[in-house]
C-alpha atoms as a PDB file:
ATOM      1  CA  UNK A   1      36.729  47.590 -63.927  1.00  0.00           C
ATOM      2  CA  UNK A   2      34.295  44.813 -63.738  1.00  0.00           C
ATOM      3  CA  UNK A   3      34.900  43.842 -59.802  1.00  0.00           C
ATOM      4  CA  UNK A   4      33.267  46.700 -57.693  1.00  0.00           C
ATOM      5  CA  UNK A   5      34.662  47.330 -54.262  1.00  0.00           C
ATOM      6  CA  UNK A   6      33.467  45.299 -51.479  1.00  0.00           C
ATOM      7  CA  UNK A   7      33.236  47.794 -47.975  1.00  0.00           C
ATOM      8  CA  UNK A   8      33.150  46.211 -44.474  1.00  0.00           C
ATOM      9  CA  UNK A   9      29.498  46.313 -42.919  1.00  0.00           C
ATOM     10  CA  UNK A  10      29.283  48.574 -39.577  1.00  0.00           C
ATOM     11  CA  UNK A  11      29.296  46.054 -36.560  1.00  0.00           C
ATOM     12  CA  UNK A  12      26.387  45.385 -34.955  1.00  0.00           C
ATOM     13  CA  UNK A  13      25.074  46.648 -31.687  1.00  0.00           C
ATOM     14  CA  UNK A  14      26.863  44.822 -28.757  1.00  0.00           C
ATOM     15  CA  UNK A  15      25.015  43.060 -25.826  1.00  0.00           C
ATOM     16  CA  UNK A  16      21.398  41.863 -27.458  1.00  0.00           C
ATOM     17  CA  UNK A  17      18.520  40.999 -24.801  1.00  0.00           C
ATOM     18  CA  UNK A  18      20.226  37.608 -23.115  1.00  0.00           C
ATOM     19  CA  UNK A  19      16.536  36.067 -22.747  1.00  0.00           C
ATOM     20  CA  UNK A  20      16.124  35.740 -26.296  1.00  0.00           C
ATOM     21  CA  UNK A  21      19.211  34.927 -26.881  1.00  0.00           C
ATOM     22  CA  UNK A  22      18.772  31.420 -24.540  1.00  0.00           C
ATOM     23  CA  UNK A  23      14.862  31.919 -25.695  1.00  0.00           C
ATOM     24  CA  UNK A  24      15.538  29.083 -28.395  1.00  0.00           C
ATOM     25  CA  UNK A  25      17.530  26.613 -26.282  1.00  0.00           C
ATOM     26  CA  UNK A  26      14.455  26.723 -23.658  1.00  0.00           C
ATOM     27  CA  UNK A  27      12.155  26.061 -26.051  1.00  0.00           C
ATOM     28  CA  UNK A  28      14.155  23.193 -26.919  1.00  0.00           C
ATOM     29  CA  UNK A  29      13.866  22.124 -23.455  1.00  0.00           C
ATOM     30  CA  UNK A  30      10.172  22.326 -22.880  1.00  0.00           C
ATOM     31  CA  UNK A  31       9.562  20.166 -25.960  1.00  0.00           C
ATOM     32  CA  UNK A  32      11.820  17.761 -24.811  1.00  0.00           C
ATOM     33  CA  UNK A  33      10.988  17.662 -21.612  1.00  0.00           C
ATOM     34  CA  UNK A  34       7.034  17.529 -22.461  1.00  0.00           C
ATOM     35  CA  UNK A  35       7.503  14.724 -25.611  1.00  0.00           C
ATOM     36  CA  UNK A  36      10.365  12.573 -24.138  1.00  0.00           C
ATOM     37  CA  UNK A  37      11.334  13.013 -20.414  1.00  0.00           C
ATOM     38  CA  UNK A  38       7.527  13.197 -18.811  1.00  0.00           C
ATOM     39  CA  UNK A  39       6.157  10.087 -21.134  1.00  0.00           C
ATOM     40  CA  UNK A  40       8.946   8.162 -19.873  1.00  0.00           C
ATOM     41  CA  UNK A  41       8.467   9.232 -16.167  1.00  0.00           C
ATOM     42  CA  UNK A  42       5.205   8.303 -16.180  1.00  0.00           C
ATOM     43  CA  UNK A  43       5.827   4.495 -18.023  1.00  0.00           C
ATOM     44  CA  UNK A  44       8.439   3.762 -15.568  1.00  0.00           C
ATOM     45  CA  UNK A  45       5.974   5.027 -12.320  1.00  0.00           C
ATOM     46  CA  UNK A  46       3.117   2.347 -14.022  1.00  0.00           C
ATOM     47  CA  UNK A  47       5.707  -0.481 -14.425  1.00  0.00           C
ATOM     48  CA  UNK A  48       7.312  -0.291 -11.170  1.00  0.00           C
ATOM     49  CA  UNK A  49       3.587   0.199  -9.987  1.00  0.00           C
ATOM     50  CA  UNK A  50       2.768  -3.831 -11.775  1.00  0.00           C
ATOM     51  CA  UNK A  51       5.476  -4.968 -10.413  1.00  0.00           C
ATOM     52  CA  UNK A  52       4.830  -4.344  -7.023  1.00  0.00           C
ATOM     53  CA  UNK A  53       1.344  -5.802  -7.537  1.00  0.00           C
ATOM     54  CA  UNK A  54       2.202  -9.026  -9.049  1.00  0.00           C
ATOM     55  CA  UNK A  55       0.527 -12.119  -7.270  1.00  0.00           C
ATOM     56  CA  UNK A  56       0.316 -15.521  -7.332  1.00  0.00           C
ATOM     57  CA  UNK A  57      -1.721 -16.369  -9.944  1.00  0.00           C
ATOM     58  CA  UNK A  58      -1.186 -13.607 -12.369  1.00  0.00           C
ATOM     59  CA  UNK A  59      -0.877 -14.390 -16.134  1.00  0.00           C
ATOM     60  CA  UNK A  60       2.112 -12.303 -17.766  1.00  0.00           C
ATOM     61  CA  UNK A  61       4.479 -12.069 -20.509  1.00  0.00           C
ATOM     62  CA  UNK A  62       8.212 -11.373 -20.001  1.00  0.00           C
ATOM     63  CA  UNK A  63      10.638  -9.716 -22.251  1.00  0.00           C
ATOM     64  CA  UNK A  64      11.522 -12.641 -24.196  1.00  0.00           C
ATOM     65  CA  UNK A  65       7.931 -12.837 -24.876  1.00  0.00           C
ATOM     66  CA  UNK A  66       6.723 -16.145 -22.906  1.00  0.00           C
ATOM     67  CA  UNK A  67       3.138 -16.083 -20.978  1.00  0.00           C
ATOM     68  CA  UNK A  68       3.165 -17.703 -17.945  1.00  0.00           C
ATOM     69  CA  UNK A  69       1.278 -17.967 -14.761  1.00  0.00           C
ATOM     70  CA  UNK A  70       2.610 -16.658 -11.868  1.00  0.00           C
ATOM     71  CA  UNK A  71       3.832 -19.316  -8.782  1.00  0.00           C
ATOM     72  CA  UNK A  72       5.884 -17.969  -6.569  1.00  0.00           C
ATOM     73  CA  UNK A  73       7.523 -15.164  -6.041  1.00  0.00           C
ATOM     74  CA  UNK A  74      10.535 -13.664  -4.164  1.00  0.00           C
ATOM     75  CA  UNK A  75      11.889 -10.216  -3.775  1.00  0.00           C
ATOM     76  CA  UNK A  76      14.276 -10.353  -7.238  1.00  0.00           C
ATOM     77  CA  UNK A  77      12.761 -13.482  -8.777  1.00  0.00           C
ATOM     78  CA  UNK A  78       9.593 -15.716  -9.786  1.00  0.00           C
ATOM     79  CA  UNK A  79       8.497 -18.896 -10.851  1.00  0.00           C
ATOM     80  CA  UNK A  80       6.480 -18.698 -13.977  1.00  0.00           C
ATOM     81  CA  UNK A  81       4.687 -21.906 -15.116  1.00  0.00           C
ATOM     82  CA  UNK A  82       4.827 -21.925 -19.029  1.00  0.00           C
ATOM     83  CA  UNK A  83       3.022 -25.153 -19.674  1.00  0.00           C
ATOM     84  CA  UNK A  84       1.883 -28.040 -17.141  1.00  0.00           C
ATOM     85  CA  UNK A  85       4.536 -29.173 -14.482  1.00  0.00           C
ATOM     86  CA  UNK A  86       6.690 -26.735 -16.650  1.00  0.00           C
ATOM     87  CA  UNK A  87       8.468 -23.726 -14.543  1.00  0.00           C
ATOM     88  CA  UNK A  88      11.324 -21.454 -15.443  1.00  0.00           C
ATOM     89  CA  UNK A  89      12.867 -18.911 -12.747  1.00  0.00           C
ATOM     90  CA  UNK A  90      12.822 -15.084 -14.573  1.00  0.00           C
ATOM     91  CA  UNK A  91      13.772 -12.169 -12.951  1.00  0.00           C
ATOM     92  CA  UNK A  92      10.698  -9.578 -12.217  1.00  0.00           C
ATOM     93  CA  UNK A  93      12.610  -6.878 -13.824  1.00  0.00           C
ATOM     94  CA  UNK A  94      11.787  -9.015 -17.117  1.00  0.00           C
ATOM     95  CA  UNK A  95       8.188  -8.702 -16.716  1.00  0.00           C
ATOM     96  CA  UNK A  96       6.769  -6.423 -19.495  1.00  0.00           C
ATOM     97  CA  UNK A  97       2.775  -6.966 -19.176  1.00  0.00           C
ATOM     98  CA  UNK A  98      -0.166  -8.486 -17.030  1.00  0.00           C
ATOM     99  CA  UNK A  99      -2.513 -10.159 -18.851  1.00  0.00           C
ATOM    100  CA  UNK A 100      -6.390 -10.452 -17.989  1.00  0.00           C
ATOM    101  CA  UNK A 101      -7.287 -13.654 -16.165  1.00  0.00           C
ATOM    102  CA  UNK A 102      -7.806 -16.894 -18.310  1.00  0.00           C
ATOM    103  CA  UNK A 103      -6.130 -15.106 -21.718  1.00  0.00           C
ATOM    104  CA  UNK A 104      -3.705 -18.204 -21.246  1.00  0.00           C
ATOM    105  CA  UNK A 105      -6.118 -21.258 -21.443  1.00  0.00           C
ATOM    106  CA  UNK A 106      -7.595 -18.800 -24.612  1.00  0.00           C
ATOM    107  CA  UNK A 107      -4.457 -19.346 -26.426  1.00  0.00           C
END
């Protein structure tokens, strides 16, 4: 008496248009691809680009943050002098930034 009767809804057309039915999920790409995956391409291409131009003599910071001056390097490895007749062997996969010339003897 109080409960009215509940009737099954007629089923809806079959077979929608599949592009926007994936339209969603390649919007989702785009946006990742243009916020996360390019930004990151790009910082990776300018690192491995400092790397490859470190020279003797270059002032840097590593990833444990200690500024050094470059002198000597190898293929893997170089010698960073962190004080006077002070040098430490890092790897140059640890170096995260090249400083200007003479920031160290400004600090």
């Amino acid at each position: 008496m109080f409960i009215s009767n509940a009737y099954a809804q007629a089923a809806a057309p079959a077979g929608g248009d599949p592009i926007m039915t994936f339209l969603p999920m390649i919007a989702i790409f785009v946006a990742f691809y243009f916020f996360l995956i390019r930004p990151q391409q790009k910082r990776a291409k300018e690192t491995r680009a400092m790397l490859a131009a470190l020279q003797v003599g270059d002032e840097i910071v590593i990833a444990g943050g200690i500024a050094g001056k470059v002198k000597k390097l190898t293929d893997n490895y170089l010698d960073l002098e962190v004080a006077d007749n002070v040098e430490i062997k890092v790897q140059r996969a640890a170096v995260q930034l090249l400083l200007p010339k003479g920031t160290l003897k400004s600090l």
